[in-house]
PDB file of N, CA and C in Angstrom:
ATOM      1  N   UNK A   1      -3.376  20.693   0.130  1.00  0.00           N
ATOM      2  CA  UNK A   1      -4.087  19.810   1.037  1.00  0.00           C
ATOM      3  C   UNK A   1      -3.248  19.647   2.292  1.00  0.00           C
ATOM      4  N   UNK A   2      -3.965  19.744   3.254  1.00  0.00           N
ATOM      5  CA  UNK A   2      -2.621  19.428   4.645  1.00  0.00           C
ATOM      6  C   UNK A   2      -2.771  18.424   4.573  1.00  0.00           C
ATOM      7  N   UNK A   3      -1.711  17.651   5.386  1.00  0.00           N
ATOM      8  CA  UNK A   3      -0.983  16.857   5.929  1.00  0.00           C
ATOM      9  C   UNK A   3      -1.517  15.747   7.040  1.00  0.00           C
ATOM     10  N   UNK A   4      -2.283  14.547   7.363  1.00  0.00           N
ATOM     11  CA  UNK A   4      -2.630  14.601   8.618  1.00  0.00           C
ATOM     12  C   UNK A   4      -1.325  14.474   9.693  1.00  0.00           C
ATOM     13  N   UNK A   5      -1.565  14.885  10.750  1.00  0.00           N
ATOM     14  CA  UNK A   5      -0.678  14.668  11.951  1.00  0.00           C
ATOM     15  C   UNK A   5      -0.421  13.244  12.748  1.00  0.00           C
ATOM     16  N   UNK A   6      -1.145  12.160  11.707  1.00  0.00           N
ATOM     17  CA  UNK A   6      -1.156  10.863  12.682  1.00  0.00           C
ATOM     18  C   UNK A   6      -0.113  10.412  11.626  1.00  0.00           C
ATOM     19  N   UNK A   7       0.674   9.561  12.228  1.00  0.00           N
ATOM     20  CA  UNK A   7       1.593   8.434  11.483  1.00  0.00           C
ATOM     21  C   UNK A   7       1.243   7.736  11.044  1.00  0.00           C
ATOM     22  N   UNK A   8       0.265   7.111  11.271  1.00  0.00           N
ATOM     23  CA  UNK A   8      -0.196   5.985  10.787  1.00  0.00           C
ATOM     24  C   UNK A   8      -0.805   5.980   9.077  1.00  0.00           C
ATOM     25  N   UNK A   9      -0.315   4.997   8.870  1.00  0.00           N
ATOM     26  CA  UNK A   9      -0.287   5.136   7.266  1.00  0.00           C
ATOM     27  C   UNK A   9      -1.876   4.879   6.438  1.00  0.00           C
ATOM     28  N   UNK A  10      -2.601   4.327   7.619  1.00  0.00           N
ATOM     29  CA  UNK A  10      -3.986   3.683   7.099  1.00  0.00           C
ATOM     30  C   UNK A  10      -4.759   4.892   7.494  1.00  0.00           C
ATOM     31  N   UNK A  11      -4.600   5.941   8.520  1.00  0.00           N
ATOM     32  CA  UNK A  11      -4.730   7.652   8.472  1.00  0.00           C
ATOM     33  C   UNK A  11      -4.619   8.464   7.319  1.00  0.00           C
ATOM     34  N   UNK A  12      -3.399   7.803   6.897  1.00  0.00           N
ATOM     35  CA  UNK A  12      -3.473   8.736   6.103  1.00  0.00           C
ATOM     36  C   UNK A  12      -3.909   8.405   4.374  1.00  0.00           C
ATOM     37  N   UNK A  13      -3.982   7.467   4.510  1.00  0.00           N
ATOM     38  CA  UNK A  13      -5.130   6.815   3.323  1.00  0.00           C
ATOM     39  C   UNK A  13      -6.154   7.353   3.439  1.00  0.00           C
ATOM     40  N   UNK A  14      -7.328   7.385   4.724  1.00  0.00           N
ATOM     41  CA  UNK A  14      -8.676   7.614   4.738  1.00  0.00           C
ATOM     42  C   UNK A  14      -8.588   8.748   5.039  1.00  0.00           C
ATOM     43  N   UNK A  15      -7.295   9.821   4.966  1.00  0.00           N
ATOM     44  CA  UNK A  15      -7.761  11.251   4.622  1.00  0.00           C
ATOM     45  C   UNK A  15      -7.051  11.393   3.628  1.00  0.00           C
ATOM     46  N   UNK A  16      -7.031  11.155   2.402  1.00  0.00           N
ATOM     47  CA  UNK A  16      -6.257  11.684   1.399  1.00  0.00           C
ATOM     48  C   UNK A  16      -5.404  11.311   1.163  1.00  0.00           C
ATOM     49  N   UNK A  17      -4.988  11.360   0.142  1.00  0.00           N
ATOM     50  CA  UNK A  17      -3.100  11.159  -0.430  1.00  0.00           C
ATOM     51  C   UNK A  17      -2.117  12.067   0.467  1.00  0.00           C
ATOM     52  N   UNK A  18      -1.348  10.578   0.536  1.00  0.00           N
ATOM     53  CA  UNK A  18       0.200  11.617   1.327  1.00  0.00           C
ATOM     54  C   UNK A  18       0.489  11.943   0.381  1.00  0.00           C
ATOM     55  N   UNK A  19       1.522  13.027   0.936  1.00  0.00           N
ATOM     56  CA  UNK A  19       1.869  13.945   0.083  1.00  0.00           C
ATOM     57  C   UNK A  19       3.311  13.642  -0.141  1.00  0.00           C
ATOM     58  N   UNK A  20       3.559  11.941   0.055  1.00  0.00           N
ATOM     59  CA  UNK A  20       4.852  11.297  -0.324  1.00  0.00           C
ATOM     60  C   UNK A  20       4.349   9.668  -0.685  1.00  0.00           C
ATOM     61  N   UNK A  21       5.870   9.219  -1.418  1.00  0.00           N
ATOM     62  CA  UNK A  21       5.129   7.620  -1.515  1.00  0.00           C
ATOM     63  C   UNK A  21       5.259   6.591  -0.854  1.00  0.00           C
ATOM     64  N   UNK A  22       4.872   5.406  -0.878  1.00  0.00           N
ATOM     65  CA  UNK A  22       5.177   4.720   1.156  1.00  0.00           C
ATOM     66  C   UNK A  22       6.106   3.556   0.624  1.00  0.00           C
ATOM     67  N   UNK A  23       6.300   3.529   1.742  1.00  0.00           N
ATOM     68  CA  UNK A  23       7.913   2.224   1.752  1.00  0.00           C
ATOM     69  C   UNK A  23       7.181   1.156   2.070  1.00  0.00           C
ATOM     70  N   UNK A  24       7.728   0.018   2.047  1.00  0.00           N
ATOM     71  CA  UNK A  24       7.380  -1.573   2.065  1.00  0.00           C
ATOM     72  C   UNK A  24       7.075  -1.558   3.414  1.00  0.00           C
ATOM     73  N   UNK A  25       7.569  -0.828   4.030  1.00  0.00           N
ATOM     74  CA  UNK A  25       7.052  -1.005   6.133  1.00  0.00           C
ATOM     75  C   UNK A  25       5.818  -0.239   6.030  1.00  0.00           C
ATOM     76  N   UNK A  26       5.584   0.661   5.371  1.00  0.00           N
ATOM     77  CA  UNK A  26       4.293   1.254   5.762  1.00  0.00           C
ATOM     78  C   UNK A  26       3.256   0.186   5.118  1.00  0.00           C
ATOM     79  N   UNK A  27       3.299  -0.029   3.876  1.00  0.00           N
ATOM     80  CA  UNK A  27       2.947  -1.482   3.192  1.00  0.00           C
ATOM     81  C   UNK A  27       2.577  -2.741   4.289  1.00  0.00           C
ATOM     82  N   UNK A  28       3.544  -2.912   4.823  1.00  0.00           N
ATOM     83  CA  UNK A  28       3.415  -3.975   5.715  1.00  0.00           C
ATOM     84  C   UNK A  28       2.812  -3.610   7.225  1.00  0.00           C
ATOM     85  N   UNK A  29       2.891  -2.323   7.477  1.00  0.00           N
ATOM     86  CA  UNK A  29       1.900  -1.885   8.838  1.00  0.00           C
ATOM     87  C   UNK A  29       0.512  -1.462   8.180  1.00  0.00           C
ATOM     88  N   UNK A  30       0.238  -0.882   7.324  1.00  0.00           N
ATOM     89  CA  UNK A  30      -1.222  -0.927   6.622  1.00  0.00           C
ATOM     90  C   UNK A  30      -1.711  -2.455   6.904  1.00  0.00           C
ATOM     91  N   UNK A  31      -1.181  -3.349   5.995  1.00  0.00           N
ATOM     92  CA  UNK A  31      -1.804  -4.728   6.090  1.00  0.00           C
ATOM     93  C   UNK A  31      -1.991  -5.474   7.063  1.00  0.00           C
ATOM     94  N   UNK A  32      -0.919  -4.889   8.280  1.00  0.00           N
ATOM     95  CA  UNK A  32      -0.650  -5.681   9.362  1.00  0.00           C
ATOM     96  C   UNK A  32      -0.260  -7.091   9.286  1.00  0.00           C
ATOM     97  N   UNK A  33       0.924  -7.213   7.821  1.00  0.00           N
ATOM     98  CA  UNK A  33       1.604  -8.353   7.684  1.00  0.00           C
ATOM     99  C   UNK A  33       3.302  -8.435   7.754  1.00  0.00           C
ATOM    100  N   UNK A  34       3.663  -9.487   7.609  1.00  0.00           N
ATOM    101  CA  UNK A  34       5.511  -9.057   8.240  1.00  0.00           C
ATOM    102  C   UNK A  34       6.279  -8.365   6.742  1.00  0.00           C
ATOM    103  N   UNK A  35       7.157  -7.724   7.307  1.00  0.00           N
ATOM    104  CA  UNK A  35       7.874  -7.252   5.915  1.00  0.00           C
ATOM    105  C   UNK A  35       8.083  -7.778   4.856  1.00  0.00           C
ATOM    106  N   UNK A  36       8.571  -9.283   5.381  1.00  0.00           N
ATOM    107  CA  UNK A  36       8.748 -10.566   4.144  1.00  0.00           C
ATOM    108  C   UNK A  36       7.840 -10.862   3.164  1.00  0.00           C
ATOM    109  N   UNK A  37       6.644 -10.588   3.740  1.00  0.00           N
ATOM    110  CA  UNK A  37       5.285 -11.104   3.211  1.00  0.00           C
ATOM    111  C   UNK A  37       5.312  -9.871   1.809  1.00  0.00           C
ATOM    112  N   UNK A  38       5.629  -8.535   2.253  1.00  0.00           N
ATOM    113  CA  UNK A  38       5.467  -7.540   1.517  1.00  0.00           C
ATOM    114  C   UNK A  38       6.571  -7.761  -0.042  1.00  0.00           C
ATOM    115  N   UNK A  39       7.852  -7.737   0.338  1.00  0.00           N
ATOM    116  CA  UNK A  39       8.638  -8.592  -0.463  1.00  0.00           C
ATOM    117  C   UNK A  39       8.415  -9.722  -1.588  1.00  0.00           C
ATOM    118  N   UNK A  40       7.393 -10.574  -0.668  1.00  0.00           N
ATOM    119  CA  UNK A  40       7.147 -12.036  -1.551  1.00  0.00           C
ATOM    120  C   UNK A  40       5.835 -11.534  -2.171  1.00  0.00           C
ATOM    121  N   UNK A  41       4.728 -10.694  -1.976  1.00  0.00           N
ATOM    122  CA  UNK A  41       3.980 -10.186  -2.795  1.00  0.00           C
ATOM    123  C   UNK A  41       4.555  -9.173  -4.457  1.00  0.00           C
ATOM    124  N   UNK A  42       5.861  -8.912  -3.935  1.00  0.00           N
ATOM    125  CA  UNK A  42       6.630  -8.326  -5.351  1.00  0.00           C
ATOM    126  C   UNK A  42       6.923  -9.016  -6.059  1.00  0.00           C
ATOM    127  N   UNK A  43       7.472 -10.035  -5.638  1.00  0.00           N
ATOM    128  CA  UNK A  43       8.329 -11.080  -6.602  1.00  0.00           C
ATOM    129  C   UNK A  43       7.523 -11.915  -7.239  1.00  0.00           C
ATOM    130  N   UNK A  44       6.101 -12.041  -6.312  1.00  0.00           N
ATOM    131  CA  UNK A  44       5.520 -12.812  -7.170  1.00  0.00           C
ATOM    132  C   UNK A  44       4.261 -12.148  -8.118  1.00  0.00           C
ATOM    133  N   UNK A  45       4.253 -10.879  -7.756  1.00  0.00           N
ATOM    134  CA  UNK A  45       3.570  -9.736  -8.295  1.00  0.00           C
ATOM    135  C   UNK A  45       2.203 -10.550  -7.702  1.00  0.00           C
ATOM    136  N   UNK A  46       1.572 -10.059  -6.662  1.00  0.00           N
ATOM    137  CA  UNK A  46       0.468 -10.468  -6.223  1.00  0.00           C
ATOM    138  C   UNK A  46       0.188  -9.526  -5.335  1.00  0.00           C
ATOM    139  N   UNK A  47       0.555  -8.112  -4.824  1.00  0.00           N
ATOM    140  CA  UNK A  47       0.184  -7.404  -4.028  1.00  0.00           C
ATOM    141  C   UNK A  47       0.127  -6.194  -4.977  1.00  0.00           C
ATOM    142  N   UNK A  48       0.326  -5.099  -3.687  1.00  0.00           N
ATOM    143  CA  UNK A  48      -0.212  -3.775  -4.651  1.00  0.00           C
ATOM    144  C   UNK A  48       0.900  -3.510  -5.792  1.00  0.00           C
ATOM    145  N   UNK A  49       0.863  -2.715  -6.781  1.00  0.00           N
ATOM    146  CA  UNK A  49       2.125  -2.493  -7.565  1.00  0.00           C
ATOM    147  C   UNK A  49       2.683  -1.303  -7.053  1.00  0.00           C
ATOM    148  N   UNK A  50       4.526  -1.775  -7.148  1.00  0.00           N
ATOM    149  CA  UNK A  50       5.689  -0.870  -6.732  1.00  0.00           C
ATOM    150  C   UNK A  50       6.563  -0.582  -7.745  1.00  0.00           C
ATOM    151  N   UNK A  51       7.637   0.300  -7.439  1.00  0.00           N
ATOM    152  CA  UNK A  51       8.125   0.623  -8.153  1.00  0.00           C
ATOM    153  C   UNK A  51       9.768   0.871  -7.574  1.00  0.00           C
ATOM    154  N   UNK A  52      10.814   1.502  -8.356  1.00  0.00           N
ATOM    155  CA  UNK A  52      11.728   1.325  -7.662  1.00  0.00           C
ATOM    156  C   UNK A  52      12.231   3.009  -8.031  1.00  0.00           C
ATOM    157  N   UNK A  53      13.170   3.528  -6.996  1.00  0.00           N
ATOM    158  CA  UNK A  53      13.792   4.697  -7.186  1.00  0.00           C
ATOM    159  C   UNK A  53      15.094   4.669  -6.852  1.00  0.00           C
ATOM    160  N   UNK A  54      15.950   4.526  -7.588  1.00  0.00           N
ATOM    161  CA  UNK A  54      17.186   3.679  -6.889  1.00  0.00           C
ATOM    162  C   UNK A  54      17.398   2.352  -6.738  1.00  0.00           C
ATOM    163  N   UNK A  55      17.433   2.505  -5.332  1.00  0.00           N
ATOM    164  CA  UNK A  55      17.444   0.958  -4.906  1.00  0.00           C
ATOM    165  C   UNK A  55      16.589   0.724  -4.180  1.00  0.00           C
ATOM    166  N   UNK A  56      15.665   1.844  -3.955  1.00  0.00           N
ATOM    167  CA  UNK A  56      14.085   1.734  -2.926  1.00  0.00           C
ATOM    168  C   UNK A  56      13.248   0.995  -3.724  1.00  0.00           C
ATOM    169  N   UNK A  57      11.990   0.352  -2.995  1.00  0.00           N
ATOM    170  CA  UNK A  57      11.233   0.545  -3.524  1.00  0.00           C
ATOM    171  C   UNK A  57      10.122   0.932  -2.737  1.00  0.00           C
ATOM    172  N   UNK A  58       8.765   1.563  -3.492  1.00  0.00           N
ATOM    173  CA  UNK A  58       7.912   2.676  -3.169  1.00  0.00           C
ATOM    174  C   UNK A  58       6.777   2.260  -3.549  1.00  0.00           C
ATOM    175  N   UNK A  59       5.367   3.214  -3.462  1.00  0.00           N
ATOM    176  CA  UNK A  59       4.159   2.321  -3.251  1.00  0.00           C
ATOM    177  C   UNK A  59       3.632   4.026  -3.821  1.00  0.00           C
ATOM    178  N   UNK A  60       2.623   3.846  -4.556  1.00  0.00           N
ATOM    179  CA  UNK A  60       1.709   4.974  -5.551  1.00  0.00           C
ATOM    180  C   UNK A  60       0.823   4.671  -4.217  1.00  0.00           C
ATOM    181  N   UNK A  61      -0.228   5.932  -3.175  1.00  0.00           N
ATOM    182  CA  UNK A  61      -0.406   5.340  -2.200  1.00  0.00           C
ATOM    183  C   UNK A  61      -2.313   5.092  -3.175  1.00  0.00           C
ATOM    184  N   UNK A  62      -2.107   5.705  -4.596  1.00  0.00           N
ATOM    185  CA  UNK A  62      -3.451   5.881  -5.483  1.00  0.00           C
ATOM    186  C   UNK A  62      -3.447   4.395  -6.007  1.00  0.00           C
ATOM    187  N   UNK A  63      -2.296   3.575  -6.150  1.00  0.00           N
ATOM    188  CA  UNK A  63      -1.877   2.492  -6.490  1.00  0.00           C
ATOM    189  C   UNK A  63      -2.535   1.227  -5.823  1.00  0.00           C
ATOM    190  N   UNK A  64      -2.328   1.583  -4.302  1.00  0.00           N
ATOM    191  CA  UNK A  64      -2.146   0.784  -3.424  1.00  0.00           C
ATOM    192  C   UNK A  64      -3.928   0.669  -2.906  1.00  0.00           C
ATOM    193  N   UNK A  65      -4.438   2.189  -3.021  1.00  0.00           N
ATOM    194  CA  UNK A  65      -6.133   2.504  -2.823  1.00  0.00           C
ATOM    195  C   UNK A  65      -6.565   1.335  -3.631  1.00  0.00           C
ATOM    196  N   UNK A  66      -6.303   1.421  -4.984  1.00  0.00           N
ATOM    197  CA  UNK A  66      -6.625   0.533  -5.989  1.00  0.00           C
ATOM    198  C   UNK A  66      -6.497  -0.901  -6.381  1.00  0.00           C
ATOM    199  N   UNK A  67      -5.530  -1.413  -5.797  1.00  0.00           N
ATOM    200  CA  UNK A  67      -5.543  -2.652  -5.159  1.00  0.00           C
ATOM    201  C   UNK A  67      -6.169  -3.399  -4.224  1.00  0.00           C
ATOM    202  N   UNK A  68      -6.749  -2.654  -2.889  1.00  0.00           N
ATOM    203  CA  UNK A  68      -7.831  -3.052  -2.197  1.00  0.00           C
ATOM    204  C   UNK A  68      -9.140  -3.174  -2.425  1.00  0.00           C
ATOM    205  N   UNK A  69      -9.082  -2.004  -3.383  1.00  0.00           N
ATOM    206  CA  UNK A  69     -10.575  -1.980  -4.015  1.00  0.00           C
ATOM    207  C   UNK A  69     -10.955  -2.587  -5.100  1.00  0.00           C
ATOM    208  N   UNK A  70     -10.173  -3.287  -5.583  1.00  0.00           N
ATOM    209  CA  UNK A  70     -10.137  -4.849  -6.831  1.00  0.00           C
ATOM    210  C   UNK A  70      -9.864  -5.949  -5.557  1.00  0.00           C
ATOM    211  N   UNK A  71      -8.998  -6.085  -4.788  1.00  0.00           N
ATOM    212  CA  UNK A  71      -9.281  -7.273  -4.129  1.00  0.00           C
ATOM    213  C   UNK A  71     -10.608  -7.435  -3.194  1.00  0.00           C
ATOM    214  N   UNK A  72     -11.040  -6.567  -2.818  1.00  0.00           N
ATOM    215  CA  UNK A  72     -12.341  -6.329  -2.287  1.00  0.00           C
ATOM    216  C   UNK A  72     -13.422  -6.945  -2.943  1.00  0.00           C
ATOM    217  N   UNK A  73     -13.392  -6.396  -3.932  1.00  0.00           N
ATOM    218  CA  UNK A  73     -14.462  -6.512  -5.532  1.00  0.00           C
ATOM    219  C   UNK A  73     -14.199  -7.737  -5.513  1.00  0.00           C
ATOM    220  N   UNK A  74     -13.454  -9.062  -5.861  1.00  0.00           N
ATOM    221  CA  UNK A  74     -13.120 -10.095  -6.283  1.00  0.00           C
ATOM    222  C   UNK A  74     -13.381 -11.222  -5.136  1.00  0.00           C
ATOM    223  N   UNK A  75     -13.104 -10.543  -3.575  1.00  0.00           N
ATOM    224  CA  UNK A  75     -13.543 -11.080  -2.805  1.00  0.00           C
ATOM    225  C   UNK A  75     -15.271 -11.583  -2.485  1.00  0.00           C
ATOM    226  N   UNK A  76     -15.915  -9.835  -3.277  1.00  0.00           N
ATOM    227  CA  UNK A  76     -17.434 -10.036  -2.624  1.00  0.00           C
ATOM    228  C   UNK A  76     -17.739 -10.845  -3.962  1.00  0.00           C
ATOM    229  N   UNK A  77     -17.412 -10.847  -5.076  1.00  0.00           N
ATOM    230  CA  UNK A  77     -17.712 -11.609  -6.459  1.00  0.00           C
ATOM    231  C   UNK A  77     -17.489 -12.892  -5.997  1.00  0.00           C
ATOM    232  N   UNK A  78     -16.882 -13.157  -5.221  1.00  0.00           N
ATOM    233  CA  UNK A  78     -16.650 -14.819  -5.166  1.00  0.00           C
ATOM    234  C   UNK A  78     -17.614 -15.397  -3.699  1.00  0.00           C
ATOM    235  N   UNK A  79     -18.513 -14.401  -3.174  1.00  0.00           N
ATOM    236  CA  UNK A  79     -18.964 -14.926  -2.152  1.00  0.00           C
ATOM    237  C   UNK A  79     -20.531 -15.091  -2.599  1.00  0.00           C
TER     238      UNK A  79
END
């Protein structure tokens, strides 16, 4: 599958899986929330699920698809 050529991480969601896994900044420029926010969604396990490799931690970007699309769901269920 190529690659898209845009940086942008919400690009490359709506064409496909990168073909790597995303860091807490891409996390936090997808959402367009501050890094901290991304952080305090771990700790309190309330955002997408991560994982760690080292001392990174990383984002399944199939993970992260799947998290919007349950908070989505839960959003229109409650309206």
């Amino acid at each position: 599958m190529a690659t898209p050529t845009n940086s942008d991480p919400r690009a490359i969601l709506r064409a496909g899986l990168p073909d790597r896994y995303l860091t807490p900044n891409d996390i936090a420029d997808m959402f367009g929330v501050p890094l901290e926010t991304v952080y305090q969604w771990r700790r309190k396990r309330t955002g997408p699920p991560g994982f760690r490799i080292g001392k990174h931690i990383r984002y399944d970007p199939a993970d992260v698809r799947a998290y919007v699309v349950q908070r989505k769901s839960a959003h229109h269920g409650a309206a």
